[in-house]
N, C-alpha and C. Protein backbone atom coordinates (compact mmCIF):
# COMPACT_ATOMS: atom_id res chain seq x y z
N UNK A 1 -1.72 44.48 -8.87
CA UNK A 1 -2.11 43.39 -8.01
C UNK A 1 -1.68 42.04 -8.59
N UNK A 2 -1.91 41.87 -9.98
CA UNK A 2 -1.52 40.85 -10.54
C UNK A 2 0.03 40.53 -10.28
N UNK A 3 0.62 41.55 -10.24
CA UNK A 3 2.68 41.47 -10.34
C UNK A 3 2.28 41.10 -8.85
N UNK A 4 2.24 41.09 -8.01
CA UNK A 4 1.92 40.83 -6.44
C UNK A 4 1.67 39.49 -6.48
N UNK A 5 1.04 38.70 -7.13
CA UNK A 5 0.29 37.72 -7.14
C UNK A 5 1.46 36.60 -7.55
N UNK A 6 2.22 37.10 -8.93
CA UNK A 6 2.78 36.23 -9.37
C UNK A 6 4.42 36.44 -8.66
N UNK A 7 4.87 37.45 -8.03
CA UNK A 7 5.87 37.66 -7.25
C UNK A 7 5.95 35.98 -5.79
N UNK A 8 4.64 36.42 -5.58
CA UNK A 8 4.38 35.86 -4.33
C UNK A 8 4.89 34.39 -5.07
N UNK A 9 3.94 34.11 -6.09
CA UNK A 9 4.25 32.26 -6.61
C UNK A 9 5.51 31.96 -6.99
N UNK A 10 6.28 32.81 -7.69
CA UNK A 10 7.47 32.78 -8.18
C UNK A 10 8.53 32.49 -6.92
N UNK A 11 8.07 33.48 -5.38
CA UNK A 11 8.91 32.93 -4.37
C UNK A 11 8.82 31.68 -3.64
N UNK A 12 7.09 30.89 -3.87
CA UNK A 12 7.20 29.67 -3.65
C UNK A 12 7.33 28.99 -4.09
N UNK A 13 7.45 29.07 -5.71
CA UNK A 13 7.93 27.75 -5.95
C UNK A 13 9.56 27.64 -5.91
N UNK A 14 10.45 28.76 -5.59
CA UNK A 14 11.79 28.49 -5.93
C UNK A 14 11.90 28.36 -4.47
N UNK A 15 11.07 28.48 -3.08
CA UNK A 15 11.55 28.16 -1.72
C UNK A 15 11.33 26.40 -1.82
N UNK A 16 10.43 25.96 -2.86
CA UNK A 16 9.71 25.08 -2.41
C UNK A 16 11.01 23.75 -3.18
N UNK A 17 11.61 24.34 -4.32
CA UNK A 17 12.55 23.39 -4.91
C UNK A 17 13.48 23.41 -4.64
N UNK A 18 13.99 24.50 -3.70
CA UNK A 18 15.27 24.59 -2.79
C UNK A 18 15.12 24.10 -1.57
N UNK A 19 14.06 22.90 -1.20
CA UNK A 19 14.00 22.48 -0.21
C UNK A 19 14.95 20.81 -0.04
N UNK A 20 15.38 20.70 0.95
CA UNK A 20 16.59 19.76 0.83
C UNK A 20 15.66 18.03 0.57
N UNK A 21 16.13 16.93 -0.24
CA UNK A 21 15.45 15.95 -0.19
C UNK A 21 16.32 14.64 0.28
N UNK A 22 15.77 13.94 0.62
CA UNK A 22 16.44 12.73 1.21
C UNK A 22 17.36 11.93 0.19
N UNK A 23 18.60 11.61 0.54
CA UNK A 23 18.99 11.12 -0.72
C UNK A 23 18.71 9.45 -0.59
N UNK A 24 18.86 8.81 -1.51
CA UNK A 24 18.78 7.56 -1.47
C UNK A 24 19.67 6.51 -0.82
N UNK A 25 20.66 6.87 -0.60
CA UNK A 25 21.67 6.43 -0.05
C UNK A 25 22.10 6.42 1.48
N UNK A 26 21.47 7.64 1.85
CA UNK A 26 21.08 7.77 3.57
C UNK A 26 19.74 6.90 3.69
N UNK A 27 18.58 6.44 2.73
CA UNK A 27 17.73 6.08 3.43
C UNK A 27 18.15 4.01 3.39
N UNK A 28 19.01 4.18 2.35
CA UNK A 28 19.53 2.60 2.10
C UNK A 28 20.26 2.59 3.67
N UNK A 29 21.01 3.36 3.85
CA UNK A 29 21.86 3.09 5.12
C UNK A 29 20.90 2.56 6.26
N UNK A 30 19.94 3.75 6.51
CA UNK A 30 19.02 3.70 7.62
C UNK A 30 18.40 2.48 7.50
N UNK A 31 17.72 1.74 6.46
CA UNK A 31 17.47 0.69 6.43
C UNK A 31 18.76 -0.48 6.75
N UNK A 32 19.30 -0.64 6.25
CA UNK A 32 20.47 -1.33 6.67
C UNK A 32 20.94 -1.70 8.23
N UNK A 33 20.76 -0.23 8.40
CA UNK A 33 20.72 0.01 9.94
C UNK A 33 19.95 -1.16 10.71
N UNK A 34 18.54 -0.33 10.89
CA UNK A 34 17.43 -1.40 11.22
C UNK A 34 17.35 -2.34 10.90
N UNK A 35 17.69 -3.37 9.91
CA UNK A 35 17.55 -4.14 9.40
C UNK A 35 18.78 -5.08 10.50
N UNK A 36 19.83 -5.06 10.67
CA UNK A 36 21.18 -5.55 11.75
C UNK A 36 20.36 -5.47 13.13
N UNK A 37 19.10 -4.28 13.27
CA UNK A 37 18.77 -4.25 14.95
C UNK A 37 17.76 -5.31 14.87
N UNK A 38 17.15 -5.54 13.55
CA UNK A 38 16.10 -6.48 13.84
C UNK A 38 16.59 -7.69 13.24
N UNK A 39 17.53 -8.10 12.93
CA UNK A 39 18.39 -9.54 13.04
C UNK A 39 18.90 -10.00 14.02
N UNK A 40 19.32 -8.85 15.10
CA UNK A 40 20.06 -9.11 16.16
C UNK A 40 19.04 -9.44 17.43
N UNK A 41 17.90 -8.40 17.05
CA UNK A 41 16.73 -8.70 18.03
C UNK A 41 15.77 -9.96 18.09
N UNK A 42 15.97 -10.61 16.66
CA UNK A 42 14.55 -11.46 16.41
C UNK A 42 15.63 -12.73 16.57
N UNK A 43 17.27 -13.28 16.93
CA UNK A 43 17.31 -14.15 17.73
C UNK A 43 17.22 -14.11 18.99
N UNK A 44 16.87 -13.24 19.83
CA UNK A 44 16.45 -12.85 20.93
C UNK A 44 14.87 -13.33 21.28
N UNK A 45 13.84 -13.56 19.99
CA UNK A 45 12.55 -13.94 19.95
C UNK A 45 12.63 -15.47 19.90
N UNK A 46 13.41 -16.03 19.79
CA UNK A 46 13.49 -17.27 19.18
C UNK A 46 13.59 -18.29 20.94
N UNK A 47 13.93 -17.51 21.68
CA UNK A 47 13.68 -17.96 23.21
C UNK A 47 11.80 -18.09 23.17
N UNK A 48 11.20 -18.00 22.45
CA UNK A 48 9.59 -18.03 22.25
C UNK A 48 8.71 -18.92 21.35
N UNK A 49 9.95 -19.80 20.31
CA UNK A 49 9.55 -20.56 20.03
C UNK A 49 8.78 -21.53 19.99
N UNK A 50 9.23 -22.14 20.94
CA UNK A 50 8.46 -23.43 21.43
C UNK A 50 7.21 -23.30 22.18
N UNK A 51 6.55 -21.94 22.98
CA UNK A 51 5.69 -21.65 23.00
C UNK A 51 4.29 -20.85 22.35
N UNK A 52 4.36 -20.92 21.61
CA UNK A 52 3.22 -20.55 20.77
C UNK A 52 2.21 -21.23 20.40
N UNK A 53 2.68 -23.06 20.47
CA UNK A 53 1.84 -23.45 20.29
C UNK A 53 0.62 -23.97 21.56
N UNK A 54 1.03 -23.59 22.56
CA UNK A 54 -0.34 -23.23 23.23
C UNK A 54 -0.13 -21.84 24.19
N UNK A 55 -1.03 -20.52 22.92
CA UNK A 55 -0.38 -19.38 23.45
C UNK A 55 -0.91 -19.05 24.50
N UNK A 56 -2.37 -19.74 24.57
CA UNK A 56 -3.62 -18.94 26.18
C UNK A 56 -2.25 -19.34 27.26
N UNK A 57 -1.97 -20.90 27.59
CA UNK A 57 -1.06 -21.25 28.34
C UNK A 57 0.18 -20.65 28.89
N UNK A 58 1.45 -20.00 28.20
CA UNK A 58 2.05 -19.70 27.36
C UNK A 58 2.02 -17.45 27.49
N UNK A 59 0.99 -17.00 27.14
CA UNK A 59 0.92 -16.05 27.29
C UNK A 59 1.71 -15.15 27.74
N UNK A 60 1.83 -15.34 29.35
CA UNK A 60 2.65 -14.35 29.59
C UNK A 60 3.83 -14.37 29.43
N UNK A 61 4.47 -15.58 29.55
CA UNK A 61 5.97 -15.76 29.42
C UNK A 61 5.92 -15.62 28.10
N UNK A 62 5.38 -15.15 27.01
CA UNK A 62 5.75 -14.81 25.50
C UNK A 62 5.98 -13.43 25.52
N UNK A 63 4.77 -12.92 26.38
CA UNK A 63 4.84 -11.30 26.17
C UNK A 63 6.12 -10.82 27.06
N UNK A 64 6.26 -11.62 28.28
CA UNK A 64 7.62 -11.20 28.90
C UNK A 64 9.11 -11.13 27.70
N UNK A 65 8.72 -12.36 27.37
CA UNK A 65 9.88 -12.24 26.11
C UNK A 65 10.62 -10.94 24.87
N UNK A 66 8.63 -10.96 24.63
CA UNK A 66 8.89 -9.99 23.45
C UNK A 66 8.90 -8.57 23.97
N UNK A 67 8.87 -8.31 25.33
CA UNK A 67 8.57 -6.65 25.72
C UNK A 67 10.49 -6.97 25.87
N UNK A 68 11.37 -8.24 26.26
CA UNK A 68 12.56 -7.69 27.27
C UNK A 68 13.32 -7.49 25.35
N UNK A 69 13.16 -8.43 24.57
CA UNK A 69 13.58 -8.74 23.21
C UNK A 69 13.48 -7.25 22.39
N UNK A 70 12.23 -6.39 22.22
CA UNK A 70 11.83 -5.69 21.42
C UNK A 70 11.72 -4.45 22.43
N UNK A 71 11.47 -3.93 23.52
CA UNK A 71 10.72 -2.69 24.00
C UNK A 71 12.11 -2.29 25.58
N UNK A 72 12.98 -3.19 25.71
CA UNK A 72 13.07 -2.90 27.11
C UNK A 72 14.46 -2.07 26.84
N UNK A 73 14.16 -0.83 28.32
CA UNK A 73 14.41 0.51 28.27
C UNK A 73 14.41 1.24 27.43
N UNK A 74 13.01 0.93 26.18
CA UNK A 74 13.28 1.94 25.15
C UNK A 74 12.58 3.68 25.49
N UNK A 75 12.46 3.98 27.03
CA UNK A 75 12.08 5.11 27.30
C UNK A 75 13.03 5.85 28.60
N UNK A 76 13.52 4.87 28.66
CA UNK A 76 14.89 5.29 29.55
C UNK A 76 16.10 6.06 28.91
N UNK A 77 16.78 7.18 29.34
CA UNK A 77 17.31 7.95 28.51
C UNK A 77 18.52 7.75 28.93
N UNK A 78 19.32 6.07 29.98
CA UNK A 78 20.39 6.16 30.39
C UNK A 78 20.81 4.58 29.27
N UNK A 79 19.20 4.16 28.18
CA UNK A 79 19.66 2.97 27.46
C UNK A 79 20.91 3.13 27.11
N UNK A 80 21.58 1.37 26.36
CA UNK A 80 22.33 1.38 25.60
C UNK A 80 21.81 0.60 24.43
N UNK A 81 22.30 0.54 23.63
CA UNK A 81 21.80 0.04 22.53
C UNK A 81 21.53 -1.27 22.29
N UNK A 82 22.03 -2.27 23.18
CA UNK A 82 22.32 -3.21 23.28
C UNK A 82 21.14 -3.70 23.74
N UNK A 83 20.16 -2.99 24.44
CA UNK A 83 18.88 -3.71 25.54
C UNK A 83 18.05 -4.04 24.90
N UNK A 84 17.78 -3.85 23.27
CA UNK A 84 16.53 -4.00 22.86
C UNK A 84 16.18 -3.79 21.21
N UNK A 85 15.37 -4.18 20.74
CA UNK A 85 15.58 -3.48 19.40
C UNK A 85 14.87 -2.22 19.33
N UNK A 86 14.44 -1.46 20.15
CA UNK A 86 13.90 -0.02 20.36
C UNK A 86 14.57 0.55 20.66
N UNK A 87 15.80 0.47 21.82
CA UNK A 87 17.30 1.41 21.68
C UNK A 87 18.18 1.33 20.78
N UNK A 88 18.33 -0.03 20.28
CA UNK A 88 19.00 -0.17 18.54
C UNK A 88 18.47 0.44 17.94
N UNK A 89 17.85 0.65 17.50
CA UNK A 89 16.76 1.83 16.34
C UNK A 89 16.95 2.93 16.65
N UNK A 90 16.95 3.53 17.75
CA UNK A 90 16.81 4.81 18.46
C UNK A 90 18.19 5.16 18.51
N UNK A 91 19.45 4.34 18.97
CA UNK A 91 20.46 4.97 19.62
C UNK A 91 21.68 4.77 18.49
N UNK A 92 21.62 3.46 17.60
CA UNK A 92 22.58 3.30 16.79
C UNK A 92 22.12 3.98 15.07
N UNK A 93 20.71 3.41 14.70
CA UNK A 93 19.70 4.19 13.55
C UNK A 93 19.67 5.80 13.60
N UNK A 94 18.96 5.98 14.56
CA UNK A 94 18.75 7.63 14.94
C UNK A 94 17.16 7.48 14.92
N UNK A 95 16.37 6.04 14.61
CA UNK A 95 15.20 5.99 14.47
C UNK A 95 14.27 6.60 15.31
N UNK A 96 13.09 7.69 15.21
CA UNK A 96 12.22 8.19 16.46
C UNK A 96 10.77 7.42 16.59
N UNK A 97 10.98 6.59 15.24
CA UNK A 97 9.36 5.18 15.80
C UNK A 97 10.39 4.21 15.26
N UNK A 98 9.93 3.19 15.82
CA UNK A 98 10.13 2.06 15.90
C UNK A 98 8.71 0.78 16.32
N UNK A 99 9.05 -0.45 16.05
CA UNK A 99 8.36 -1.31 16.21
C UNK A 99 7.97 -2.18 15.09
């Protein structure tokens, strides 16, 4: 029972270190990535500037901003990458959250 026991551990730990790991260099990219969608997106925010400082006022035309800037067609599956920084992430990154 014991050889059973240690059979069994011996196959998880060599499934468990033959498991593939992220290298550092794909996750530098991926950042990199995102990092160009949210440079490209946040002068897109900058149409919002000048309102903030009276946001009750102000309100909706901010949130209109930041949904067309940050969110728009990011659930549409005919986006391009170009609409938003949620299809940039998604379509040029490979990102599956965003925000």
């Amino acid at each position: 029972m014991h050889i059973l026991w240690i059979a069994l551990v011996s196959l998880l730990i060599s499934q468990d270190s033959a498991a593939p790991t992220a290298d550092s260099t794909d996750v530098e990219s991926v950042a990199g990535c995102i990092r160009s969608c949210s440079n490209e997106y946040g002068k897109c925010l900058t149409k919002a500037n000048g309102l903030w400082h009276s946001y009750t006022h102000n309100r909706n035309r901010i949130l209109a901003i930041v949904r067309k800037c940050c969110l728009y067609n990011e659930k549409n599956p005919d986006a391009r990458e170009t609409d938003s920084f949620a299809t940039c992430a998604k379509i040029r990154c490979g990102a599956m959250l965003y925000g």
